[in-house]
Protein backbone atom coordinates (compact mmCIF):
# COMPACT_ATOMS: atom_id res chain seq x y z
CA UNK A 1 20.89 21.48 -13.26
CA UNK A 2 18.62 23.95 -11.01
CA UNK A 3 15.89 21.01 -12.37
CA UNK A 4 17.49 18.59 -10.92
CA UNK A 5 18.42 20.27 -7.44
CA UNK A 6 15.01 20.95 -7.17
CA UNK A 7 13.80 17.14 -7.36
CA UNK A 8 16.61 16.43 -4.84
CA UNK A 9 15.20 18.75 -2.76
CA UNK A 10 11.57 17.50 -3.14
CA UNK A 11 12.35 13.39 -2.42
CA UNK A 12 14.16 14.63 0.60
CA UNK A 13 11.46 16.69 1.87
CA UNK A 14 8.88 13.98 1.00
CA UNK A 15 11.02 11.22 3.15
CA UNK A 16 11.87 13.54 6.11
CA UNK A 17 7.65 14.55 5.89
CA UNK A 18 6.37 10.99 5.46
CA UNK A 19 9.32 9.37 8.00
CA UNK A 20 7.78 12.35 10.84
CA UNK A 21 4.36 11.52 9.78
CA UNK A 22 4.86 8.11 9.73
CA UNK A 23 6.88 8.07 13.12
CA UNK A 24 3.63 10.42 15.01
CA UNK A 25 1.31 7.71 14.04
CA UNK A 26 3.13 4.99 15.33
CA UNK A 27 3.35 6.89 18.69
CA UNK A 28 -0.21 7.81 18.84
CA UNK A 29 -1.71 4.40 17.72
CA UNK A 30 1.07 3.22 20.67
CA UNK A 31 -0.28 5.25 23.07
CA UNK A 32 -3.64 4.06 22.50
CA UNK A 33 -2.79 0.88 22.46
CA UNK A 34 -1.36 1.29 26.11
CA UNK A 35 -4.75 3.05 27.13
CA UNK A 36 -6.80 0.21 25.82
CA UNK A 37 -4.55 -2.27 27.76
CA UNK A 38 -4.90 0.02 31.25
CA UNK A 39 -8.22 -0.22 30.80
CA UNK A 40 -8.59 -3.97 30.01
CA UNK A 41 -6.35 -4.14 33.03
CA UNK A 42 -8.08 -1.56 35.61
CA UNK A 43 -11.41 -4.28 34.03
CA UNK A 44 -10.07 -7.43 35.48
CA UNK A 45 -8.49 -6.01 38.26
CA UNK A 46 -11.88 -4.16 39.72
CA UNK A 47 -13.83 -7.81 38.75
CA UNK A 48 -10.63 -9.51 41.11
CA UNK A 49 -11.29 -7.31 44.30
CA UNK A 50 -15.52 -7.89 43.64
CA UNK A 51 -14.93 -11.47 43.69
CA UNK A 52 -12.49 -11.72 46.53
CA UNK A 53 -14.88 -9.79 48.58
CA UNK A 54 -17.42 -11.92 47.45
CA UNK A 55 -15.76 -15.14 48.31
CA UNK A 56 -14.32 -13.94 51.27
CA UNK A 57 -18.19 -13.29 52.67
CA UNK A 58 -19.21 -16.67 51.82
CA UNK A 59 -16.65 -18.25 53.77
CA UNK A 60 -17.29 -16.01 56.53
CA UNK A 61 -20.81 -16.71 56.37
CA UNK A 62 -19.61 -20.58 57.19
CA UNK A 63 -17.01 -19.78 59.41
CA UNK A 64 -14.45 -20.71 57.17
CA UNK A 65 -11.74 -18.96 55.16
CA UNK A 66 -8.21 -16.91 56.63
CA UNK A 67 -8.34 -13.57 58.53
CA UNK A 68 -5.89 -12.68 56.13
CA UNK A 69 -7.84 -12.76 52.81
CA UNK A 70 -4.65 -13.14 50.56
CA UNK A 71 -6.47 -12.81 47.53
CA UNK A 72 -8.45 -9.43 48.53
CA UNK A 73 -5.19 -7.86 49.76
CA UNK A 74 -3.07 -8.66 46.13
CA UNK A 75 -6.39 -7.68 44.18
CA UNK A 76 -6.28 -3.84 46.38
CA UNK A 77 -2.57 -3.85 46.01
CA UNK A 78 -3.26 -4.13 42.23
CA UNK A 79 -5.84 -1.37 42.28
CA UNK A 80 -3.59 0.91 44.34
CA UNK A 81 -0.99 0.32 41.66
CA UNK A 82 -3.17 1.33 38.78
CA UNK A 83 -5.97 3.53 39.52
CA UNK A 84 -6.32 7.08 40.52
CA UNK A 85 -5.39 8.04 44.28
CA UNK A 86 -9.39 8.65 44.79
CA UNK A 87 -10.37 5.08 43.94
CA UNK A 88 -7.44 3.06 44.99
CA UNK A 89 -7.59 4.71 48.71
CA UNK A 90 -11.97 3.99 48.85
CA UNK A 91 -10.38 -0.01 47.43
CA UNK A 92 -8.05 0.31 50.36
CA UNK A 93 -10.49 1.21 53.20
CA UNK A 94 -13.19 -1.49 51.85
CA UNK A 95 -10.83 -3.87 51.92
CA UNK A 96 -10.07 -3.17 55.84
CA UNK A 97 -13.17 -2.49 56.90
CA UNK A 98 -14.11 -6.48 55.05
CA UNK A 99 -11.26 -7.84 56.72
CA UNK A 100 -12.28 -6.87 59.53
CA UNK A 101 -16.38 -7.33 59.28
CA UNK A 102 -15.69 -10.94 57.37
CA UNK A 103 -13.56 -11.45 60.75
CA UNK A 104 -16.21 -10.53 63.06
CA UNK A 105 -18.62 -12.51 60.87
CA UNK A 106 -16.27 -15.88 60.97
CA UNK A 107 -16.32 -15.50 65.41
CA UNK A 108 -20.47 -15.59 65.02
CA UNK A 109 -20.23 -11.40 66.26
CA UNK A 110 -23.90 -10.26 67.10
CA UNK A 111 -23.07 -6.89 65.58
CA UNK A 112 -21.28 -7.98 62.51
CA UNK A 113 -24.61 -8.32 60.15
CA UNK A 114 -25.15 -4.60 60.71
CA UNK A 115 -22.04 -3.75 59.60
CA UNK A 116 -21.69 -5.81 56.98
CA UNK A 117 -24.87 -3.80 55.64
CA UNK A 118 -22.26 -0.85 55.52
CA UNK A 119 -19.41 -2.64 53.89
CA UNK A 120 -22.08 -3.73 51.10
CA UNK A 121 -22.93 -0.11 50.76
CA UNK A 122 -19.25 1.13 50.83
CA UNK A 123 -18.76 -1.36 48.18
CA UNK A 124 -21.66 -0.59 46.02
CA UNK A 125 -20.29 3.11 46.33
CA UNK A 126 -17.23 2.19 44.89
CA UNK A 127 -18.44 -0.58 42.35
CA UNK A 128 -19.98 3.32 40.80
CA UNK A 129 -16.22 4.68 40.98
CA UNK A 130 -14.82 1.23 39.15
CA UNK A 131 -17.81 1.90 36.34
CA UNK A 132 -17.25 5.78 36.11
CA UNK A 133 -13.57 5.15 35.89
CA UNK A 134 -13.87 2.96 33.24
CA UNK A 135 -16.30 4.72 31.17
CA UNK A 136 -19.54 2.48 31.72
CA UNK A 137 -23.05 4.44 31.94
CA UNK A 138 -24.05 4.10 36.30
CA UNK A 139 -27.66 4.38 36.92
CA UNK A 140 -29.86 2.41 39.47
CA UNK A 141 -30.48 -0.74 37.86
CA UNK A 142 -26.98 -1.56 38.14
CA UNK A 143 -27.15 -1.93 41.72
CA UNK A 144 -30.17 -4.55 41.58
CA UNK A 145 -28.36 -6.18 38.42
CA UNK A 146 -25.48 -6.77 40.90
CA UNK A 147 -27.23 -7.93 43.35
CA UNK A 148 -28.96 -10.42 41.39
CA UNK A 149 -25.77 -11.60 40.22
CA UNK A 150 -24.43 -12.31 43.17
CA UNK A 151 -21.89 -9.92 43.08
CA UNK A 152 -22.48 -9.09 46.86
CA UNK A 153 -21.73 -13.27 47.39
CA UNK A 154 -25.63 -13.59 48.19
CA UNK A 155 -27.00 -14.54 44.95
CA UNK A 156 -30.28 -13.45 44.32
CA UNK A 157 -30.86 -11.31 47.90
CA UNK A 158 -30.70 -7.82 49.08
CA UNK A 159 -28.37 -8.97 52.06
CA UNK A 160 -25.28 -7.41 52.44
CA UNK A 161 -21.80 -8.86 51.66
């Protein structure tokens, strides 16, 4: 009898361990899975607000495009909702000081070049936040690399965008 008590005991204590050990993994391979979709989210998100600033400079180059910049407004209201307060407020005052440069730029402003050479640096400064943040190595080629790219919406130049 006391034998058989004792193998009760054991298959219950074996399903209660391997249901809690069973039920930690899942959470932990869930959370993970949630990290590795942030991240694949903060990814295309940061790309979205480099290419609306790089479209938007393009059009303002040819006096085209709206004040309003729809698309670079939703892509910083998508960063504000998902990165950290440091980042999201640097996406926030890029994105006004484009607006407003890629404004200047569209009514043929004298001035506007110059400080366009500032918004490309305040966005190079935080293209160096969006790599940090997502874990990839900064160093100074990545700034050229960019450039050549045409991330800046001047393929192949050093001009600012």
């Amino acid at each position: 009898m006391a034998t058989a008590i004792i193998a009760i005991v054991g298959s219950l204590l074996g399903v209660v361990l391997g249901s809690a050990l069973s039920f930690l993994g899942q959470k932990s391979m869930a959370s993970r899975t949630r990290g590795w979709k942030l991240e694949d989210i903060k990814r295309e998100s940061y790309a979205d607000f480099l290419q609306s600033i790089s479209s938007s400079y393009a059009k303002a180059k040819a006096g085209k495009g709206d004040p309003e910049e729809a698309d670079l407004l939703r892509a910083t209201a998508v960063i504000e909702l998902i990165a950290e307060s440091a980042i999201s407020d640097q996406a926030r005052l890029l994105q006004e000081q484009i607006t407003d440069v890629h404004a200047r730029l569209r009514q043929k402003d004298d001035t506007a070049e110059e400080e366009a050479a500032e918004a490309d640096q305040a966005r190079r400064d935080l293209i160096r936040r969006f790599k940090t943040d997502l874990g990839i190595q900064v160093d100074g080629e990545d700034d050229h690399a960019a450039r050549r790219a045409g991330v800046s919406g001047q393929p192949g130049t050093d001009q600012p965008g």
